[in-house]
N, C-alpha and C. Protein backbone atom coordinates (compact mmCIF):
# COMPACT_ATOMS: atom_id res chain seq x y z
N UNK A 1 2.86 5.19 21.90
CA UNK A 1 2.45 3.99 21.17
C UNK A 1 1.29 3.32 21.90
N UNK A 2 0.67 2.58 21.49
CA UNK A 2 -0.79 2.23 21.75
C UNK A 2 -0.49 0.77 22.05
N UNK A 3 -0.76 0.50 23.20
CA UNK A 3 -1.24 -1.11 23.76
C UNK A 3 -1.85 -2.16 22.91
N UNK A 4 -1.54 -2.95 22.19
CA UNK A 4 -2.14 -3.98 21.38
C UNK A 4 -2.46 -5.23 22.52
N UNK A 5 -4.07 -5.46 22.33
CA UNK A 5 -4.43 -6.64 23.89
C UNK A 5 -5.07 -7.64 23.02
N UNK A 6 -4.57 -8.95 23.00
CA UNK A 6 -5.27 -9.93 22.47
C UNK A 6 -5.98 -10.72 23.05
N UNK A 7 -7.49 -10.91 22.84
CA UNK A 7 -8.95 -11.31 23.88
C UNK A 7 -8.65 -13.04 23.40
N UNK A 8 -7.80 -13.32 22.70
CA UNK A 8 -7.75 -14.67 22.00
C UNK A 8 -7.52 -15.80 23.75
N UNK A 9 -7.59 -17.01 24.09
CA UNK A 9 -7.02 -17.74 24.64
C UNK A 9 -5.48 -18.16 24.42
N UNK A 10 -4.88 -18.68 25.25
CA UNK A 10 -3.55 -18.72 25.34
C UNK A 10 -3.01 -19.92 24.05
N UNK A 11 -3.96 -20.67 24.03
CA UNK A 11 -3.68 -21.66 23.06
C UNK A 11 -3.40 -20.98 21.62
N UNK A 12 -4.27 -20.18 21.45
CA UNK A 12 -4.45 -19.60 20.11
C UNK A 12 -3.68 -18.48 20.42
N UNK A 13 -3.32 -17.80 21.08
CA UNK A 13 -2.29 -16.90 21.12
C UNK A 13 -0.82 -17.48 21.11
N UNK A 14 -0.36 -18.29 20.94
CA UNK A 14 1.01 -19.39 21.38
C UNK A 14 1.34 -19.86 19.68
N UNK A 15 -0.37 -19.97 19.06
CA UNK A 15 0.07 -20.01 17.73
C UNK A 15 0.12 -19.10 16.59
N UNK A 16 0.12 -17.70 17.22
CA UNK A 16 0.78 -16.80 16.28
C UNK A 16 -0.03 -15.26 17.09
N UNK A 17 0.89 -14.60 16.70
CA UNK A 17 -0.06 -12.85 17.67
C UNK A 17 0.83 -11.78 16.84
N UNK A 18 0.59 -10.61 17.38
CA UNK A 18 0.77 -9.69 16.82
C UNK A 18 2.32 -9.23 18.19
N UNK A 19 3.66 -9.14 17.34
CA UNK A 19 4.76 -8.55 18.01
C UNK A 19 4.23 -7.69 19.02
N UNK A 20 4.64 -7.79 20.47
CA UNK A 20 4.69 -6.91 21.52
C UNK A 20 3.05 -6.72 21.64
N UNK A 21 2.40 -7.82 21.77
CA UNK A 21 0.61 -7.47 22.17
C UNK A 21 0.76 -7.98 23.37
N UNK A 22 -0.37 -8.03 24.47
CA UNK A 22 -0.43 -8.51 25.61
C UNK A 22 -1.46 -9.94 25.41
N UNK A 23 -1.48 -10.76 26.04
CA UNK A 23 -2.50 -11.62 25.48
C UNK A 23 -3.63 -11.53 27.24
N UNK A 24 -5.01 -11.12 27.04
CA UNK A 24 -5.55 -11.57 28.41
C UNK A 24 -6.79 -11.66 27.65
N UNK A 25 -7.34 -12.94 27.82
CA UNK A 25 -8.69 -13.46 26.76
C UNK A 25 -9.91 -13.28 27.79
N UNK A 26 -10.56 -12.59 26.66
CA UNK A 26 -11.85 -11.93 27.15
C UNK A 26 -12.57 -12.41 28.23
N UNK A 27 -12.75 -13.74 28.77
CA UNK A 27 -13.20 -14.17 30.05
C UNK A 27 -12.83 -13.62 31.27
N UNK A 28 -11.07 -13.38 30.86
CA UNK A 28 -10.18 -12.67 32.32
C UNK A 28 -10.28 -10.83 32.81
N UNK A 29 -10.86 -10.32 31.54
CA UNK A 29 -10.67 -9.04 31.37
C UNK A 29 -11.36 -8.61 32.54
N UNK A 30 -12.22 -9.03 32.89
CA UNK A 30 -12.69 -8.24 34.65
C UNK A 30 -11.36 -8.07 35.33
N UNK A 31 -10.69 -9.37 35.88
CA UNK A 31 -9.81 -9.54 36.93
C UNK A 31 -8.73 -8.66 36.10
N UNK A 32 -8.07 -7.86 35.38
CA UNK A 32 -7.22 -7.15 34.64
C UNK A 32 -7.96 -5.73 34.46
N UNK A 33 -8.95 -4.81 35.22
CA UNK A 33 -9.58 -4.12 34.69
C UNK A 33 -8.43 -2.89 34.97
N UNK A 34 -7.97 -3.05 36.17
CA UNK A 34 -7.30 -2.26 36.85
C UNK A 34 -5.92 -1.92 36.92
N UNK A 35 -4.98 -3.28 36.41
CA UNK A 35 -3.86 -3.16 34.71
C UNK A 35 -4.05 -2.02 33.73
N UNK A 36 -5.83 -2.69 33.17
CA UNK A 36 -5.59 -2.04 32.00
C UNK A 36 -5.77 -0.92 32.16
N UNK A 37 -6.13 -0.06 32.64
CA UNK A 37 -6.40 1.12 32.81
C UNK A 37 -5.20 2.07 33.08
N UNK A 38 -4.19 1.35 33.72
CA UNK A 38 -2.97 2.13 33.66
C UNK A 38 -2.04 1.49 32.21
N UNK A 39 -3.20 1.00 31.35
CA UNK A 39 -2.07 1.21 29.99
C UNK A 39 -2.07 2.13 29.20
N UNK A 40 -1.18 2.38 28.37
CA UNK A 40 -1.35 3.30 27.19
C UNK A 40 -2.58 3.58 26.34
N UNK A 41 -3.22 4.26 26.48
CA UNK A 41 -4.65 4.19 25.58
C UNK A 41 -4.35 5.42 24.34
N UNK A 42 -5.06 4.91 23.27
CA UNK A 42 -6.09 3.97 23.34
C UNK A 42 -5.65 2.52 22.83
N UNK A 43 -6.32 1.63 23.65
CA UNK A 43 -5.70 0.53 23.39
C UNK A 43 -6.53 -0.41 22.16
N UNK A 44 -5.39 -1.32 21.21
CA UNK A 44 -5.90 -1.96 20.09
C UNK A 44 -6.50 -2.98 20.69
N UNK A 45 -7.75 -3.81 20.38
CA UNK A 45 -7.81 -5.03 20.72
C UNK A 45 -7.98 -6.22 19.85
N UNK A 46 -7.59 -7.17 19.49
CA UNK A 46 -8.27 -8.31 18.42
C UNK A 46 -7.49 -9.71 19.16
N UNK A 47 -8.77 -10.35 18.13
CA UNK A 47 -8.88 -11.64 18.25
C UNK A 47 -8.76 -12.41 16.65
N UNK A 48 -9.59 -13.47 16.87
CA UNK A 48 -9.65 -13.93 15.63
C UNK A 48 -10.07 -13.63 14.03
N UNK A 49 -11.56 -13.18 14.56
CA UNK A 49 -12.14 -12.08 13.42
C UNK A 49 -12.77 -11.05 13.81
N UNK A 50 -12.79 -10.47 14.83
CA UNK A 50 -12.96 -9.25 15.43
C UNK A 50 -14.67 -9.36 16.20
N UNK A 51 -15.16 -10.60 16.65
CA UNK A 51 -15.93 -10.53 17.33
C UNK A 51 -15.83 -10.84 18.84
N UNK A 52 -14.67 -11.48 19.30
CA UNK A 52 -14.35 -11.59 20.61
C UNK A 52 -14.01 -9.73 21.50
N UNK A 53 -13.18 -9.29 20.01
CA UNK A 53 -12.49 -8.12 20.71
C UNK A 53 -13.57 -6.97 20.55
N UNK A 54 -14.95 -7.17 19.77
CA UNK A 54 -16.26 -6.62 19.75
C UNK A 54 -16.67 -6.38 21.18
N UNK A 55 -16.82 -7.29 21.57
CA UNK A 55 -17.40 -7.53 22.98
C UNK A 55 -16.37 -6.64 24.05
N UNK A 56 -15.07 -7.06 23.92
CA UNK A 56 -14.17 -6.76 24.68
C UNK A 56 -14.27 -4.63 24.64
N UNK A 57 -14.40 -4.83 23.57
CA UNK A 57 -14.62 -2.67 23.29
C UNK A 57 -15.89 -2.31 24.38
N UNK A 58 -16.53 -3.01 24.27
CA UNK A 58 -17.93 -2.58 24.52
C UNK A 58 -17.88 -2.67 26.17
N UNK A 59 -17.09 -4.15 26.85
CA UNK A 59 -16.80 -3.92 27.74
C UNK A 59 -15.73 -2.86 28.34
N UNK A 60 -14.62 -2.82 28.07
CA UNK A 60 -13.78 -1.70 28.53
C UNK A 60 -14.07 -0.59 28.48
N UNK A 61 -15.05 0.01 27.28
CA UNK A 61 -15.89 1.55 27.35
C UNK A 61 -16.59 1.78 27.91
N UNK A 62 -17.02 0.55 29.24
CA UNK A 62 -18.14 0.51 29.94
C UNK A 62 -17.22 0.88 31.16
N UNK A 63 -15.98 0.56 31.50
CA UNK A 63 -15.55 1.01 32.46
C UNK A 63 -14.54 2.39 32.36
N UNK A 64 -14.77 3.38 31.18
CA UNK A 64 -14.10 4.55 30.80
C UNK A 64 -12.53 4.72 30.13
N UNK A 65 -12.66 3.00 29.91
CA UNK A 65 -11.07 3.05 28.77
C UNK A 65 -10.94 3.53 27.37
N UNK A 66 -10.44 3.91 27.02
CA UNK A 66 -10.16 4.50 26.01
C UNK A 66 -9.68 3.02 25.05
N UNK A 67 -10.56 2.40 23.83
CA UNK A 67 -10.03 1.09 23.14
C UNK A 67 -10.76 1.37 21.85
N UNK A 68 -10.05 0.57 20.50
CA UNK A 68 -11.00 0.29 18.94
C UNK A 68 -10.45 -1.04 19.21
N UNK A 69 -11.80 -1.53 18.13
CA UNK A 69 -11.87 -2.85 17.55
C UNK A 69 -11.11 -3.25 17.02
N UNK A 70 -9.90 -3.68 16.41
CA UNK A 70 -8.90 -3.94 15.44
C UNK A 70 -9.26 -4.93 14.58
N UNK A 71 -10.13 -5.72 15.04
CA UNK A 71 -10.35 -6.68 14.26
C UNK A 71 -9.63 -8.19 14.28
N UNK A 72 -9.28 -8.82 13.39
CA UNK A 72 -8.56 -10.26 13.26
C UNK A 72 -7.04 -9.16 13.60
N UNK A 73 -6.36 -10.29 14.44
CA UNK A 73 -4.91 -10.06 14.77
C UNK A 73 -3.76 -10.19 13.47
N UNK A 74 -4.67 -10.91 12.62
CA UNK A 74 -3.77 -10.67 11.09
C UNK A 74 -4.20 -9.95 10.32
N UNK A 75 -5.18 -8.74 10.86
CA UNK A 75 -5.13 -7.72 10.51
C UNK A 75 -4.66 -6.71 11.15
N UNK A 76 -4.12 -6.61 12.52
CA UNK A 76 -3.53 -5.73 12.65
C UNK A 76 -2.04 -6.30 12.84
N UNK A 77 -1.61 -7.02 12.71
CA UNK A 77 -0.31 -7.33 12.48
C UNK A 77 -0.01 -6.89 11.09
N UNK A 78 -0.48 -6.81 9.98
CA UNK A 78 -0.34 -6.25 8.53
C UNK A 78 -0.33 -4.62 8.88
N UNK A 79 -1.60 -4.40 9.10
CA UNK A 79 -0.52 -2.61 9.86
C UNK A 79 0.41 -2.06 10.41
N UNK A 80 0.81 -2.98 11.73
CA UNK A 80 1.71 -2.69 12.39
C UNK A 80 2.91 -2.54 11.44
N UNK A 81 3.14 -3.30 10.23
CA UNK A 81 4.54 -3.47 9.58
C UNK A 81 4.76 -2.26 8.40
């Protein structure tokens, strides 16, 4: 099963996420590089409307993780089910 990581802040993650995602918002993702890498890949990422977790792809493929865009988290919460 595939790692779902939400780039959202904690505030906005507290008010709704996707069952069993991790929440670490895109500012922190340096200091977590080395977590993520021992997660399950490939890992999902979203945020609000899929431009935080844009950035976030582009970064983690820069350090050889295996990640897609997912987009808004209420869009991949509608898949997941």
């Amino acid at each position: 099963m595939s790692t779902i990581i939400d780039v959202r802040t904690p505030q906005e993650y507290m008010g709704g996420h996707v069952a069993g995602s991790i929440n670490i918002p895109l500012n922190e993702l340096p200091v977590y590089i080395d977590k993520i890498k021992s997660m399950a890949q490939p890992i999902i990422l979203c945020c609000a409307s899929g431009m935080r977790s844009g950035q976030a792809k582009m970064f983690l493929n820069q350090h050889g993780i295996e990640c897609v865009n997912g987009g808004s988290w209420l869009d991949v919460n509608a898949k997941m089910k």
